[in-house]
PDB file of N, CA and C in Angstrom:
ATOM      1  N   UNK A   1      38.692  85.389  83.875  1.00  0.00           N
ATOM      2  CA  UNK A   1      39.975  85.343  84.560  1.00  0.00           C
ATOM      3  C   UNK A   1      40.817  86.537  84.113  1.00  0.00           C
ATOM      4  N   UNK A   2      41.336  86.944  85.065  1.00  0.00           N
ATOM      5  CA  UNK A   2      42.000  88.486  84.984  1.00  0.00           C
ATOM      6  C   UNK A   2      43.621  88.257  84.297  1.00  0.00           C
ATOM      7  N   UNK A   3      43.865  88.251  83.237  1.00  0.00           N
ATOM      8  CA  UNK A   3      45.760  88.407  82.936  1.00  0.00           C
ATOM      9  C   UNK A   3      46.419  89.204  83.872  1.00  0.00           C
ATOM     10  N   UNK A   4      47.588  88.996  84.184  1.00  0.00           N
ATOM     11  CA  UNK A   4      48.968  89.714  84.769  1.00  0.00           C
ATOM     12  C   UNK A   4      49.067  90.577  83.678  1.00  0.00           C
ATOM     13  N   UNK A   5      49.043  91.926  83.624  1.00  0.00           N
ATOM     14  CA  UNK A   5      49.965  92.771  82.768  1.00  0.00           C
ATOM     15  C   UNK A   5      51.623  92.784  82.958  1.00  0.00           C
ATOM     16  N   UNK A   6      52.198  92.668  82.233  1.00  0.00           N
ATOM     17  CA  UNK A   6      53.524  93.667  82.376  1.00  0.00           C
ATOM     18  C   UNK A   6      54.278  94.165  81.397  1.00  0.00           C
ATOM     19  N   UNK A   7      55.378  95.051  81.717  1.00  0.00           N
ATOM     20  CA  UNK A   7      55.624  95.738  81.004  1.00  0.00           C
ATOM     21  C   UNK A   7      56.103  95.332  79.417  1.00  0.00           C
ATOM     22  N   UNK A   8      56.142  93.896  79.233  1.00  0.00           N
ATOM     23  CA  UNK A   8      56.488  93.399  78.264  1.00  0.00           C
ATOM     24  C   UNK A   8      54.912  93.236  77.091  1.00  0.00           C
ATOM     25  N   UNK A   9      53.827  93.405  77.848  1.00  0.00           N
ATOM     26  CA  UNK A   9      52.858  93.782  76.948  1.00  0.00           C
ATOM     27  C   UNK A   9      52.773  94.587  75.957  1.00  0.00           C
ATOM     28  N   UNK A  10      53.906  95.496  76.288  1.00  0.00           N
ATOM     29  CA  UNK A  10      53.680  97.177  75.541  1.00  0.00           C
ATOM     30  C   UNK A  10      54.692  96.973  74.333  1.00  0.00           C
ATOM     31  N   UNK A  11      54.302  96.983  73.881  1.00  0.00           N
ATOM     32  CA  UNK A  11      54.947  96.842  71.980  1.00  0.00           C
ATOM     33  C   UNK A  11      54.982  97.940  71.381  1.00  0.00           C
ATOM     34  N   UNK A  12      54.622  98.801  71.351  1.00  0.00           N
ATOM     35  CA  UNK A  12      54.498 100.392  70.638  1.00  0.00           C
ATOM     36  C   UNK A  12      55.438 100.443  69.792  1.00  0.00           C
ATOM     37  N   UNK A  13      56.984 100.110  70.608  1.00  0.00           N
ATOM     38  CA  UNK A  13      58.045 100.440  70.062  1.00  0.00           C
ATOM     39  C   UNK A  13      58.007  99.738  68.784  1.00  0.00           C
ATOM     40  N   UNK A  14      57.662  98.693  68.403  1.00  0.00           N
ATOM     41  CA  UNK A  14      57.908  98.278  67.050  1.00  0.00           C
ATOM     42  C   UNK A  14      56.957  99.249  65.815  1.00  0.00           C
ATOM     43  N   UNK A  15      56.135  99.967  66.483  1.00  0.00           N
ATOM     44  CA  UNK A  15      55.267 101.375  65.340  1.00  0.00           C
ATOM     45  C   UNK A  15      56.498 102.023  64.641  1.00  0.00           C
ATOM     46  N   UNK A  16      56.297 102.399  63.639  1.00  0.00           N
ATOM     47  CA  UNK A  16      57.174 103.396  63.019  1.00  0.00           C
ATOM     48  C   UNK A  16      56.820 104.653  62.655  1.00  0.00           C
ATOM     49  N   UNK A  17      55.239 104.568  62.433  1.00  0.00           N
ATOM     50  CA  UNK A  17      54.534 106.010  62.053  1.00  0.00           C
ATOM     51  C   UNK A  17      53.632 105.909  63.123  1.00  0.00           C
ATOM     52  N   UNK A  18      53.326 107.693  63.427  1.00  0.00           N
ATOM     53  CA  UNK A  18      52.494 107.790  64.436  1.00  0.00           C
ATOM     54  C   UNK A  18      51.269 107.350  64.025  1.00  0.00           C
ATOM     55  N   UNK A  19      50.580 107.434  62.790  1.00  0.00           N
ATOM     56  CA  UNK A  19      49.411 106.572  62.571  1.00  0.00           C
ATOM     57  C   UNK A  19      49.436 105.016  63.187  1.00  0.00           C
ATOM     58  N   UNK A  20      50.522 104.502  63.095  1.00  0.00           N
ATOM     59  CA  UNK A  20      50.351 102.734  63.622  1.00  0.00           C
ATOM     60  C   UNK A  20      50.491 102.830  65.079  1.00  0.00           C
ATOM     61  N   UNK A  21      51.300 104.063  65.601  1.00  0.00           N
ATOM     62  CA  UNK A  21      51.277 104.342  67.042  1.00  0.00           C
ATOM     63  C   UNK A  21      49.978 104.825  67.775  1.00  0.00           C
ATOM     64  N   UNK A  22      49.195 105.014  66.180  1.00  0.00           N
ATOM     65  CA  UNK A  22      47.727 105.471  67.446  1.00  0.00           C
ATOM     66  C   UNK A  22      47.100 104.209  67.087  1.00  0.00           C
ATOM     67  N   UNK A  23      47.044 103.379  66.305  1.00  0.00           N
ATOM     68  CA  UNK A  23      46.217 102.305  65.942  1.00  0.00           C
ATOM     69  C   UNK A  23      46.424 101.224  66.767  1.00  0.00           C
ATOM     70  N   UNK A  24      47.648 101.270  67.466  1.00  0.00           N
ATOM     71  CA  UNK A  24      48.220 100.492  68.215  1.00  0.00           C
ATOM     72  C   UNK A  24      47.379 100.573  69.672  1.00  0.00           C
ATOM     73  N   UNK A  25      47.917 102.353  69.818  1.00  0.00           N
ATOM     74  CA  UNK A  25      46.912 102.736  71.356  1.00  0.00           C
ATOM     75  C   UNK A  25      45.710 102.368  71.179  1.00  0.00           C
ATOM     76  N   UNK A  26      44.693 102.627  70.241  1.00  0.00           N
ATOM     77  CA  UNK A  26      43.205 102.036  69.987  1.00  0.00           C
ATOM     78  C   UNK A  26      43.061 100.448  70.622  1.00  0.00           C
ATOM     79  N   UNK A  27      43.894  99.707  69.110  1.00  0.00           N
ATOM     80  CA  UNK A  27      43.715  98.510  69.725  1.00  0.00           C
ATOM     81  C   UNK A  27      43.958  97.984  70.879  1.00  0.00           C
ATOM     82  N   UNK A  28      45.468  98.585  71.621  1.00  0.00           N
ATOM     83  CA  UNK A  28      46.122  97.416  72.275  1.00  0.00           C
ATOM     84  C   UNK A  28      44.900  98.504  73.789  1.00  0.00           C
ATOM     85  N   UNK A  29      45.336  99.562  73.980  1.00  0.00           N
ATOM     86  CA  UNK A  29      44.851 100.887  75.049  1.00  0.00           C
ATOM     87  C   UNK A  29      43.561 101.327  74.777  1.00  0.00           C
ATOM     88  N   UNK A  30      42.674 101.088  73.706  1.00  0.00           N
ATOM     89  CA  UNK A  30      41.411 101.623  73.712  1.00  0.00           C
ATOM     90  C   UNK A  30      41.927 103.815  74.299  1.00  0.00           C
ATOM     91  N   UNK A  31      42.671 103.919  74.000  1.00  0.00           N
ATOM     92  CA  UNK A  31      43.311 105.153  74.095  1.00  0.00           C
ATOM     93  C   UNK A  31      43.862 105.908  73.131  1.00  0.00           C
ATOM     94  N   UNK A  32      43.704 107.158  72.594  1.00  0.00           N
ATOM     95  CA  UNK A  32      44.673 107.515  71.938  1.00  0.00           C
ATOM     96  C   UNK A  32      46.191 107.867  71.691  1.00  0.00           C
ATOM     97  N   UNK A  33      46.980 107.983  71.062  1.00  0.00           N
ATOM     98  CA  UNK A  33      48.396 107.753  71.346  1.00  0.00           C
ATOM     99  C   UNK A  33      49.059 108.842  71.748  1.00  0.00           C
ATOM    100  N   UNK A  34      48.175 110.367  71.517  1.00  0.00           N
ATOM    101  CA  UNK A  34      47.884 111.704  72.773  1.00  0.00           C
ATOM    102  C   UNK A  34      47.735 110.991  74.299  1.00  0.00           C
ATOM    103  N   UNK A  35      47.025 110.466  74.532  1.00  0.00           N
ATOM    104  CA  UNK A  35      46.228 110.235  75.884  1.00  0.00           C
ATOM    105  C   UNK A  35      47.553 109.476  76.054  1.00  0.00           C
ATOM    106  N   UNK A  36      47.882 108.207  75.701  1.00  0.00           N
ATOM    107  CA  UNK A  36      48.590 107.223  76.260  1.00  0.00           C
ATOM    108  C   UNK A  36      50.398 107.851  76.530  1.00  0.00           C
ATOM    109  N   UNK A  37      50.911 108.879  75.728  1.00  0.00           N
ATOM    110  CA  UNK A  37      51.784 110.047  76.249  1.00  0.00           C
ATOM    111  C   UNK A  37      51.403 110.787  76.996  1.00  0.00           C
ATOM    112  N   UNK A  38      50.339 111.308  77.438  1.00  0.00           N
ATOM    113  CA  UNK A  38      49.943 112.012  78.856  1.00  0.00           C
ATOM    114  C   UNK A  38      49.944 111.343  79.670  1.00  0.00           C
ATOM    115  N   UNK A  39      49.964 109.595  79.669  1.00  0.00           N
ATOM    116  CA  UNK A  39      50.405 109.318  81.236  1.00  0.00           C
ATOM    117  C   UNK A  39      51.781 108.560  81.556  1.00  0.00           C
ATOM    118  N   UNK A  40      52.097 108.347  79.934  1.00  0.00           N
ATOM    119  CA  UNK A  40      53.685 107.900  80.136  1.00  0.00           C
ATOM    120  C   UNK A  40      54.044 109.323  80.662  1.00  0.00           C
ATOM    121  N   UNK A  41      54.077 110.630  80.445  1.00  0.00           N
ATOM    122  CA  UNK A  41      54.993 111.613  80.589  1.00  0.00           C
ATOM    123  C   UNK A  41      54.231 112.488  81.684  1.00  0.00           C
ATOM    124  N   UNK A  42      53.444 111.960  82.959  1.00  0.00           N
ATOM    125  CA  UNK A  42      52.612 111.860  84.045  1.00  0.00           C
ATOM    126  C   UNK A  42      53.793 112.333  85.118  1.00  0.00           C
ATOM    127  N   UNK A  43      53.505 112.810  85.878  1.00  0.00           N
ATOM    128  CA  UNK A  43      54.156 112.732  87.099  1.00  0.00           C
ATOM    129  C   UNK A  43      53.724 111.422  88.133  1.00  0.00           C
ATOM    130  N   UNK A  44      52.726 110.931  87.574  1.00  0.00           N
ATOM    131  CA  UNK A  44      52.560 109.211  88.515  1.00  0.00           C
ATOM    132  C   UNK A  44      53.498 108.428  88.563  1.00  0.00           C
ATOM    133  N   UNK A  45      53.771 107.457  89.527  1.00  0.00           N
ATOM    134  CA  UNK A  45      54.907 106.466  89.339  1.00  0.00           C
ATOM    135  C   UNK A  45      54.254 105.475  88.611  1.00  0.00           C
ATOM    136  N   UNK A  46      55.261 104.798  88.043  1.00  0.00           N
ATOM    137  CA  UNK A  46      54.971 103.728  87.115  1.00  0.00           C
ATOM    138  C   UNK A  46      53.951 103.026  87.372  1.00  0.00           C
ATOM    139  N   UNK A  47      54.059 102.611  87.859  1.00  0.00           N
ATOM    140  CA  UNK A  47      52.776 101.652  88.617  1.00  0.00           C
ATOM    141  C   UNK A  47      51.436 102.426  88.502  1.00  0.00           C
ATOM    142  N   UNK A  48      51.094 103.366  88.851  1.00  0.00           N
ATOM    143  CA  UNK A  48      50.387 103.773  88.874  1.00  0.00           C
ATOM    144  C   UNK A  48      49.599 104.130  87.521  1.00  0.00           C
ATOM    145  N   UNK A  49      50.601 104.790  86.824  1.00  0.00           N
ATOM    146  CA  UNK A  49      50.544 105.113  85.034  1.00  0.00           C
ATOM    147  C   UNK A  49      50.249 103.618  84.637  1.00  0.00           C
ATOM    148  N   UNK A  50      50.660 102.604  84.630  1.00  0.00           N
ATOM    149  CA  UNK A  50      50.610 101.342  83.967  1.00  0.00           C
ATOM    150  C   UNK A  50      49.060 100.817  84.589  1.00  0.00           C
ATOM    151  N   UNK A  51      48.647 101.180  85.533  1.00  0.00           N
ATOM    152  CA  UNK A  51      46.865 100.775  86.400  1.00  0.00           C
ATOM    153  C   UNK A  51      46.124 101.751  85.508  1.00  0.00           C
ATOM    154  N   UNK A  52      46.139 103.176  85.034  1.00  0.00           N
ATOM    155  CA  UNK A  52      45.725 104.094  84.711  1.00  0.00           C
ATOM    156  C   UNK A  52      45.170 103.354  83.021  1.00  0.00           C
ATOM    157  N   UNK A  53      46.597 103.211  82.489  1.00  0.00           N
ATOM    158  CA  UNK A  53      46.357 102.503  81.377  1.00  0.00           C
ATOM    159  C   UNK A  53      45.256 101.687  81.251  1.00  0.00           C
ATOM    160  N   UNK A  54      45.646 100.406  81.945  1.00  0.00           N
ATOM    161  CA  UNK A  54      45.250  99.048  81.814  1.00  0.00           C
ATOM    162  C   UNK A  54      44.054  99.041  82.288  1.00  0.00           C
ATOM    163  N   UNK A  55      43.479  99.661  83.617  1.00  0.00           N
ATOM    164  CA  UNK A  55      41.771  99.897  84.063  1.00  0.00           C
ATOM    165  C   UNK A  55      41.433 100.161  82.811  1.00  0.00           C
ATOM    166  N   UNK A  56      41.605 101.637  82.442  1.00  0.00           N
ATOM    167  CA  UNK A  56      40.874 101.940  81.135  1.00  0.00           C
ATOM    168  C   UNK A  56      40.381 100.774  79.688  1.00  0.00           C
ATOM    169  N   UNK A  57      41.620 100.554  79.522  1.00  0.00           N
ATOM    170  CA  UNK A  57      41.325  98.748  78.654  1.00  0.00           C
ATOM    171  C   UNK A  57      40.706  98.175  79.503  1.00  0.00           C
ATOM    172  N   UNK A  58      40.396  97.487  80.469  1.00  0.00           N
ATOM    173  CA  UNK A  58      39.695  96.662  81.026  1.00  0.00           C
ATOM    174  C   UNK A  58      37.910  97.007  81.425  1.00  0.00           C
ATOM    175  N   UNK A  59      37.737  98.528  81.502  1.00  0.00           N
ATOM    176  CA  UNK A  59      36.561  98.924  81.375  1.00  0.00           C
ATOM    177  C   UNK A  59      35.937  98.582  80.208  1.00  0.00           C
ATOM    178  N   UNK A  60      37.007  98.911  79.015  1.00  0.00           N
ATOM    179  CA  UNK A  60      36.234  98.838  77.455  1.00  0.00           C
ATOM    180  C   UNK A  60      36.064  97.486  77.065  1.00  0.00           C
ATOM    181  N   UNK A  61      36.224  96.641  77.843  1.00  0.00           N
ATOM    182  CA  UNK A  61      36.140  95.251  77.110  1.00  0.00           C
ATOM    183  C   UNK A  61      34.991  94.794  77.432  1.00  0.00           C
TER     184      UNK A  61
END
């Protein structure tokens, strides 16, 4: 069964060092916390950036 994402998934903000900000992208994004700022700071609309994300996690599982 597929979860609803939304934007309340994304926790990052509670990281304080970029080490827990990439450990975070690993775990939570299977992404690095490079990669996962290349599509927050994307010219895609949200939506789109947030599918970009979340496919990617959903492939790796």
């Amino acid at each position: 069964m597929d979860r609803k994402i939304t934007l309340c998934d994304v926790g990052i903000e509670d990281c304080q060092t970029n080490e827990e900000r990439e450990e975070w992208c690993m775990r939570e994004l299977n992404m690095t916390y490079a990669e996962y700022l290349e599509v927050l700071n994307s010219e895609l609309p949200v939506k789109e950036a947030l599918e970009k994300v979340f496919n990617r996690r959903k492939h790796s599982e």
